[in-house]
Protein backbone atom coordinates (compact mmCIF):
# COMPACT_ATOMS: atom_id res chain seq x y z
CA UNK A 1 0.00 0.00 0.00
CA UNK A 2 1.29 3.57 -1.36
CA UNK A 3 1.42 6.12 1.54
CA UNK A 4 1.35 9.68 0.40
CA UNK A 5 3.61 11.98 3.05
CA UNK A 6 3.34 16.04 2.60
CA UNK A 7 4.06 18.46 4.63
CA UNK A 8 1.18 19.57 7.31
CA UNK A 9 -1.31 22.15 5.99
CA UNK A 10 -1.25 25.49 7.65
CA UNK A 11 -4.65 24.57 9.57
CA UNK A 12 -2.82 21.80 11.02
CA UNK A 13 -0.18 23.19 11.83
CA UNK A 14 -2.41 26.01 13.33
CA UNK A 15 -4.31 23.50 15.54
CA UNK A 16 -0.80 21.87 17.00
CA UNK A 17 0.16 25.28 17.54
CA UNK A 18 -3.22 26.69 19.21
CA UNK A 19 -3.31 26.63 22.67
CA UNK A 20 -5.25 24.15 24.38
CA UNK A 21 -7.04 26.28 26.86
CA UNK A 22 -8.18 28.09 23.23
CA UNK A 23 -9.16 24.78 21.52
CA UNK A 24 -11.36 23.31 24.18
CA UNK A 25 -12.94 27.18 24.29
CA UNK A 26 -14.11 26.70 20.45
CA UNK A 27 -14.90 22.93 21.53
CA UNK A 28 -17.10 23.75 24.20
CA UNK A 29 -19.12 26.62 21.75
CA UNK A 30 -19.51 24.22 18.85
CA UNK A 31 -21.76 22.42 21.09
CA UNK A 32 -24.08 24.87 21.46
CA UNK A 33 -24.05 25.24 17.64
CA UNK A 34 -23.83 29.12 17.36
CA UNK A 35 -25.23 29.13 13.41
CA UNK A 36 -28.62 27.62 15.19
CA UNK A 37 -28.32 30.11 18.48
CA UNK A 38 -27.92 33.02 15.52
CA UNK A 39 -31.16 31.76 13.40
CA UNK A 40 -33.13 31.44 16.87
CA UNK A 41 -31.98 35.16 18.21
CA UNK A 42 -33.12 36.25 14.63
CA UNK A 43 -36.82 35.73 15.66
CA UNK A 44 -36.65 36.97 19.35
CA UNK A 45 -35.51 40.94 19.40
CA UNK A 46 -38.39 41.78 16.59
CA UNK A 47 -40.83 39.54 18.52
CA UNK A 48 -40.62 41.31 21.55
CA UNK A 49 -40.74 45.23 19.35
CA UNK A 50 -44.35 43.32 17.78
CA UNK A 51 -45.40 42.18 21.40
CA UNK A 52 -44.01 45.65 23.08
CA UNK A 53 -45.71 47.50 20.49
CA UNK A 54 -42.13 49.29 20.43
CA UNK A 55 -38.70 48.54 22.10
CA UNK A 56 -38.66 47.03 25.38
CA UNK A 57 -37.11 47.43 28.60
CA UNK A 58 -33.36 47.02 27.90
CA UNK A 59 -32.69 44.92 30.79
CA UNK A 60 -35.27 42.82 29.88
CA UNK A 61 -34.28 42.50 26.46
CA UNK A 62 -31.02 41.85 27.60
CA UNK A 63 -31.75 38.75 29.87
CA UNK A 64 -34.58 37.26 27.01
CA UNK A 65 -31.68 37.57 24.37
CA UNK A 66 -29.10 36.04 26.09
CA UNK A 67 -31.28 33.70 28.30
CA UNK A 68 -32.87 32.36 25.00
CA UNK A 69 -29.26 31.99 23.42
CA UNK A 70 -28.05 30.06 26.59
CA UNK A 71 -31.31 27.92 26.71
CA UNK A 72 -30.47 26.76 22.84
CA UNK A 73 -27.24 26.32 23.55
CA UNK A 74 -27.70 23.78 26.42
CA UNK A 75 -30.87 21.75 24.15
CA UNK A 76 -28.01 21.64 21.52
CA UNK A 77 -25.51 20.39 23.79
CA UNK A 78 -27.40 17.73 24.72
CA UNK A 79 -28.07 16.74 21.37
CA UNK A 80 -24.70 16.45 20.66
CA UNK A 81 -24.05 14.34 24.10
CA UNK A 82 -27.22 11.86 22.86
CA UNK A 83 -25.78 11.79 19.62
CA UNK A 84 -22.35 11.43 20.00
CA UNK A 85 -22.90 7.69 18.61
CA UNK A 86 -24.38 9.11 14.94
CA UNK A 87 -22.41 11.79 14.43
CA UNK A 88 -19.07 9.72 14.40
CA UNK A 89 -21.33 8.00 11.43
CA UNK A 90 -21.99 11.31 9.47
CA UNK A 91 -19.56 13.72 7.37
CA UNK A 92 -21.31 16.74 8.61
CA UNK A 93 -20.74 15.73 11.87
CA UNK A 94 -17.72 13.99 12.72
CA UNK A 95 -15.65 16.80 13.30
CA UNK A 96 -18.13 17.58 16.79
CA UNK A 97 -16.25 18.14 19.99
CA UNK A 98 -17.71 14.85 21.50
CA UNK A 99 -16.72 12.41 18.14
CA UNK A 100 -12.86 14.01 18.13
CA UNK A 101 -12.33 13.27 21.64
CA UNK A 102 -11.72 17.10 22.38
CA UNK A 103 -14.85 17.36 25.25
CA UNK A 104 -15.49 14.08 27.21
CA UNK A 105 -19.57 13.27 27.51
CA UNK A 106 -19.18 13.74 30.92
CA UNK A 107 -17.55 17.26 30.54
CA UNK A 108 -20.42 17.98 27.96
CA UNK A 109 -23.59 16.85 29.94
CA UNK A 110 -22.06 19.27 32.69
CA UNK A 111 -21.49 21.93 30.52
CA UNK A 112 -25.33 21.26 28.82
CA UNK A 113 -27.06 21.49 32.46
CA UNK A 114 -24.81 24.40 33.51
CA UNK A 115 -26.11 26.60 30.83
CA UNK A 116 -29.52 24.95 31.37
CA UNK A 117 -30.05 26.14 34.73
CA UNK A 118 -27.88 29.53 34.31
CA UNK A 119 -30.90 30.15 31.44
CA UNK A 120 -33.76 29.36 33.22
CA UNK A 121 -32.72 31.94 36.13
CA UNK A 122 -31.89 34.85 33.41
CA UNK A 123 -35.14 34.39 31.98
CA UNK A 124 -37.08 34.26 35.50
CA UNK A 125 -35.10 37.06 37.40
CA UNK A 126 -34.49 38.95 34.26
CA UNK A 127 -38.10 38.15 32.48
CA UNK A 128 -40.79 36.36 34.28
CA UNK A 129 -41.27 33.48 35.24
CA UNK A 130 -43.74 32.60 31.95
CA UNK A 131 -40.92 33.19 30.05
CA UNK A 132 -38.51 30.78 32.50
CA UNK A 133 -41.11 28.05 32.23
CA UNK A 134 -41.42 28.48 28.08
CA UNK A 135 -37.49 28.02 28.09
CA UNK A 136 -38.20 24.77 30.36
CA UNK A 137 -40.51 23.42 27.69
CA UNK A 138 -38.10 24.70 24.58
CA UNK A 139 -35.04 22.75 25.90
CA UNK A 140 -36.91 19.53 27.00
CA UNK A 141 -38.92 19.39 23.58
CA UNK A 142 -35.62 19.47 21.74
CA UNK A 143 -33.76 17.36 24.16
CA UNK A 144 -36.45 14.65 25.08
CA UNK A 145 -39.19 15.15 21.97
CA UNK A 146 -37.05 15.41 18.50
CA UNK A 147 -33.72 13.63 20.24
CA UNK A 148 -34.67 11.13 22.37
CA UNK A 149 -38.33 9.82 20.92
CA UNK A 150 -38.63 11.52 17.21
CA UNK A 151 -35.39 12.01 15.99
CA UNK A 152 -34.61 7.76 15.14
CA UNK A 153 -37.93 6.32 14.93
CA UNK A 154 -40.21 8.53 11.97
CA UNK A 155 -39.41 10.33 9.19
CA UNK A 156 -41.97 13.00 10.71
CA UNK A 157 -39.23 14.25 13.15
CA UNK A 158 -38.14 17.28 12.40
CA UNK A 159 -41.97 18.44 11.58
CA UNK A 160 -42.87 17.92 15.36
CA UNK A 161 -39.60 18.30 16.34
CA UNK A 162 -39.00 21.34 14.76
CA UNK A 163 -41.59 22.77 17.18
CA UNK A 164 -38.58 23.47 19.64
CA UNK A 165 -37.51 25.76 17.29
CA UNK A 166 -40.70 28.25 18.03
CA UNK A 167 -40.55 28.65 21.70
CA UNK A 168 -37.93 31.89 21.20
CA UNK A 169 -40.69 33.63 20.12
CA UNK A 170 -43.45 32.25 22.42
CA UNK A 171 -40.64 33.39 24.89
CA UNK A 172 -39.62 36.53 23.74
CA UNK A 173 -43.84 37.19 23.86
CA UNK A 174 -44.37 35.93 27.18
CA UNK A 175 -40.59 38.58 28.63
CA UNK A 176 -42.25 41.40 26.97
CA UNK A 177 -45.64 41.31 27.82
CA UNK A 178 -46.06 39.04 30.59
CA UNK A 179 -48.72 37.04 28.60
CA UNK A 180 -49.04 35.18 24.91
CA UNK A 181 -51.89 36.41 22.89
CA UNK A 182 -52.90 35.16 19.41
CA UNK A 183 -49.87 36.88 17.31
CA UNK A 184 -47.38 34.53 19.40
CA UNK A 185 -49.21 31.89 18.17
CA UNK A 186 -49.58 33.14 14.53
CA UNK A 187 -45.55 33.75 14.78
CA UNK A 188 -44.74 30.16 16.05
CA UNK A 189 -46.92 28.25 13.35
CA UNK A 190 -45.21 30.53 10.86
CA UNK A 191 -41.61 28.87 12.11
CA UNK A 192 -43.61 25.58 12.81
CA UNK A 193 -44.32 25.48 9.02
CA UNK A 194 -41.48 27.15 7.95
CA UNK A 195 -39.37 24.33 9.63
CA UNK A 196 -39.92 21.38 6.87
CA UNK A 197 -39.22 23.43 3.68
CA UNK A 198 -36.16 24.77 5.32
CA UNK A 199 -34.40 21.56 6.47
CA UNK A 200 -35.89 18.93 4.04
CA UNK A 201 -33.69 20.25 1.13
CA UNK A 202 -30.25 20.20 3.43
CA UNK A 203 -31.15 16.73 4.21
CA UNK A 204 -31.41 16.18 0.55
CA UNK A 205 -27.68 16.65 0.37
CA UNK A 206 -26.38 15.02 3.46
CA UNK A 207 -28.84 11.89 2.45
CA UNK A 208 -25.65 9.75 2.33
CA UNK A 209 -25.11 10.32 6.33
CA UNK A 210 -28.51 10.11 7.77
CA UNK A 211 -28.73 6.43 5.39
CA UNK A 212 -25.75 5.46 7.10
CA UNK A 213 -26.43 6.84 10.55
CA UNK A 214 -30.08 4.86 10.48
CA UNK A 215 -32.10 8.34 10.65
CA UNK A 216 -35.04 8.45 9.06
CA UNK A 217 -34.90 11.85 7.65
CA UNK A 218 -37.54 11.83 4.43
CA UNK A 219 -34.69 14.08 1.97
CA UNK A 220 -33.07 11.52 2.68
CA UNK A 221 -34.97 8.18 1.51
CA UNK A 222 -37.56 9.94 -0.40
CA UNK A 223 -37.50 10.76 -4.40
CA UNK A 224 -36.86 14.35 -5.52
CA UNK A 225 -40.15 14.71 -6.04
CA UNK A 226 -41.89 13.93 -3.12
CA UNK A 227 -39.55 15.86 -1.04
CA UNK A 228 -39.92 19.09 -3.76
CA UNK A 229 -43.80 18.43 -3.38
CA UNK A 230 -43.51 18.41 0.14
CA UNK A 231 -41.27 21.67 0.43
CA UNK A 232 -43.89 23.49 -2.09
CA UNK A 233 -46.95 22.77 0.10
CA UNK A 234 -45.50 23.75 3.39
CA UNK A 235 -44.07 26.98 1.85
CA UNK A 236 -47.57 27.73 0.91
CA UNK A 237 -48.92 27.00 4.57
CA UNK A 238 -45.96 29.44 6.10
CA UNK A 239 -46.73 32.19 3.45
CA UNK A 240 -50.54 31.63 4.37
CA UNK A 241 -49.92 31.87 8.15
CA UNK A 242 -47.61 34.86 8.00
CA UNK A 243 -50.37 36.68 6.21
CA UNK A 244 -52.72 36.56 8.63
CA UNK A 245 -50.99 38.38 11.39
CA UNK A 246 -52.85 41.56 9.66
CA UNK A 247 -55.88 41.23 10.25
CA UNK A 248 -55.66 38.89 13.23
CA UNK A 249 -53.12 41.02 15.16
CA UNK A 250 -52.70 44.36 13.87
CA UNK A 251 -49.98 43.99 11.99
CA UNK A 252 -49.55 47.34 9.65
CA UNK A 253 -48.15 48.21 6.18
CA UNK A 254 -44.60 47.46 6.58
CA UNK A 255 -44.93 44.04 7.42
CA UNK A 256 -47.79 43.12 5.06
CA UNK A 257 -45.30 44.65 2.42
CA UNK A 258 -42.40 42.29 3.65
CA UNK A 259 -44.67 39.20 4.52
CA UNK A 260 -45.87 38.89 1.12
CA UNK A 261 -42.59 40.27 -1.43
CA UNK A 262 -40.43 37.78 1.27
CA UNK A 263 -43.04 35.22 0.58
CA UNK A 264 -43.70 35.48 -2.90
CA UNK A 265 -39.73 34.85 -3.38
CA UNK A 266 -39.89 32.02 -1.28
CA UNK A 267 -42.62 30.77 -3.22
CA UNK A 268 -41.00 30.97 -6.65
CA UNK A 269 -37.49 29.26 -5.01
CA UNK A 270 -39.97 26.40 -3.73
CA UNK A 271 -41.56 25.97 -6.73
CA UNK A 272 -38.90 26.55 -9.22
CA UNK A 273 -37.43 23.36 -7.33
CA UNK A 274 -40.50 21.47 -7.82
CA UNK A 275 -39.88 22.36 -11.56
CA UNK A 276 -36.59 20.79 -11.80
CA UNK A 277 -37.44 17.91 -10.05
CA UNK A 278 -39.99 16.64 -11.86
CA UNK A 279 -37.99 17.32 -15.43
CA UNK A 280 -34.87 15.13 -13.23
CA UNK A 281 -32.97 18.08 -13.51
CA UNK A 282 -32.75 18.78 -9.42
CA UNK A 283 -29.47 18.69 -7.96
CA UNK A 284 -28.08 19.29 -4.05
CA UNK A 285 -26.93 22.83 -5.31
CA UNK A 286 -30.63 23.52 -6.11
CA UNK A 287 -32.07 22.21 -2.95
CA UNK A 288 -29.11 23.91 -1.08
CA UNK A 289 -30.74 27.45 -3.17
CA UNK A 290 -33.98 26.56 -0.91
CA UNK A 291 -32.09 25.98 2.11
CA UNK A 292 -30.31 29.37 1.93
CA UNK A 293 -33.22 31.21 0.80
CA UNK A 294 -35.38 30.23 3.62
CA UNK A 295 -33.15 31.30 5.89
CA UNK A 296 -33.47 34.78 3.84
CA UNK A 297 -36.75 34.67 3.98
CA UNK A 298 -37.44 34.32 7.59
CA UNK A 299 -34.91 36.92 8.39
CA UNK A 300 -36.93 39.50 5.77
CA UNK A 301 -39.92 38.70 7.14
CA UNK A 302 -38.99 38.95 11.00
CA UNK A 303 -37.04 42.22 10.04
CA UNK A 304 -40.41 43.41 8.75
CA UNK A 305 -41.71 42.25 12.10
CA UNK A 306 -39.77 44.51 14.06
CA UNK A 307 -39.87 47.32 12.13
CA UNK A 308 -43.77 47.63 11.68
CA UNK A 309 -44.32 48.98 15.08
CA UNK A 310 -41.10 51.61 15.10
CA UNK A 311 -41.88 52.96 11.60
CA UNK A 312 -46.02 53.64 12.69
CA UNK A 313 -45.16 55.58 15.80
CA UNK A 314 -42.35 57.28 13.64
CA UNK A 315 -45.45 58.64 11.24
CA UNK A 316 -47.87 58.16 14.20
């Protein structure tokens, strides 16, 4: 057998070279997954501007942002301690802090409750205690829910499982105003919805490593055309549900104007995948374009959120 030897690469060398007190830093945040902490914090500052009818205390924004961000971070470190098994089986994954050896599972279900509790008191000393008991139910619906029960066993996980990923807002509600009224509720079947469109097409391309990891995730098992048929109906349903925070919760101008150009764009990406599916044209770049421009899309439409409010007492 022929063994290739060349010089390290600079990012190994870099890595060697790091200190350790540096690399187990970066280990420990990986586990919270920061991209997911950053998508989640996306939906909670305009929520509470919608809720607040303008911006809210700043101490109280203060503790829901970074209570929230903690509260994510600990569900997502214990997703990575339960699934330190099938992530050692997955590309994507095998580079986690748990699979490389750099945190121990011990080290990482401490760290996980640590930031669990710490959470929980931000958001009831800093909140309300509503908004403590919504971050309860967010981490143990990701953690016990979509990990534990859905995650392995149907290929309908990440549909209720992905309803972890609308407590922020429910939260961010509940900190600002003490209560949740109907618009919370519009918000988190928008994300509810939104969920399946947005993660079906990235398991489209890592199909390979849930088929070898044993998780039923439907981009991966199902034909382009289910899965495109699947992403254009539940972009519909978000669009839909956005739309009727108008008339159902007073939502003004500025975010009917965003809800539906965001949507409409979100719409044609869906549908334009749908299109190249059923011509066998449909490719992981393609479904990646959906992936991406969901994420897009929920940003427009939550940055229409926020403003609404700000720019009618600006004109008020």
């Amino acid at each position: 057998m022929h063994v290739a030897i060349s010089q390290p690469t600079n990012s190994r060398v870099d890595a060697v070279s790091e200190p350790k007190w540096r690399r187990k830093l970066k280990a420990y945040v990986s586990l919270t997954k920061p991209r997911v902490v950053e998508l989640l914090l996306v939906t909670t500052l305009p929520t509470m501007i919608f809720a607040q009818r303008g911006l809210p205390n700043p101490w109280v924004l203060l503790a829901t942002m970074v209570g929230g961000a903690l509260a994510a971070g600990s569900a997502s470190a214990f997703n990575c301690y339960i699934d330190r098994d099938i992530d050692r089986l997955m590309k994507r994954t095998e580079n986690r802090p748990l699979v490389t050896g750099e945190v121990s599972p011990r080290e990482a279900y401490i760290f996980a409750s640590i930031l669990g509790v710490i959470s929980i008191a931000l958001l009831w000393f800093g909140a309300n205690p509503l908004a403590a008991w919504l971050g309860v139910g967010a981490i143990f619906f990701y953690v016990v829910i979509y990990t534990l029960i859905l995650k392995r066993r149907t290929a309908q996980n990440i549909i209720w499982g992905g309803a972890a990923g609308c407590f922020p807002i429910l939260i961010a509600w509940a900190a600002a105003t003490g209560t949740i009224e109907v618009g919370a509720w519009i918000l988190f079947m928008v994300v509810f919805l939104w969920t399946p469109p947005h993660y079906w097409p990235l398991s489209m391309k890592y199909g390979d490593d849930y088929n070898n990891a044993d998780v039923p995730m439907l981009g991966a098992f199902a034909s382009g055309r289910i899965v495109s048929a699947q992403v254009v109906l539940y972009a519909w349903a978000t669009v839909v549900c956005s739309l009727l925070l108008v008339p159902a919760a007073g939502a003004g101008w500025v975010y009917g104007i965003g809800a539906l150009g965001s949507g409409a764009w979100f719409l044609w990406k869906s549908h334009r995948l749908r299109h190249l599916a059923v011509e066998d044209r449909m490719t992981n770049r393609s479904a990646m374009s959906v992936f991406h421009g969901s994420i897009v899309y929920l940003s427009i439409l939550f940055l229409a959120l926020g403003l609404d409010p700000l720019v009618a007492a600006l004109f008020a």
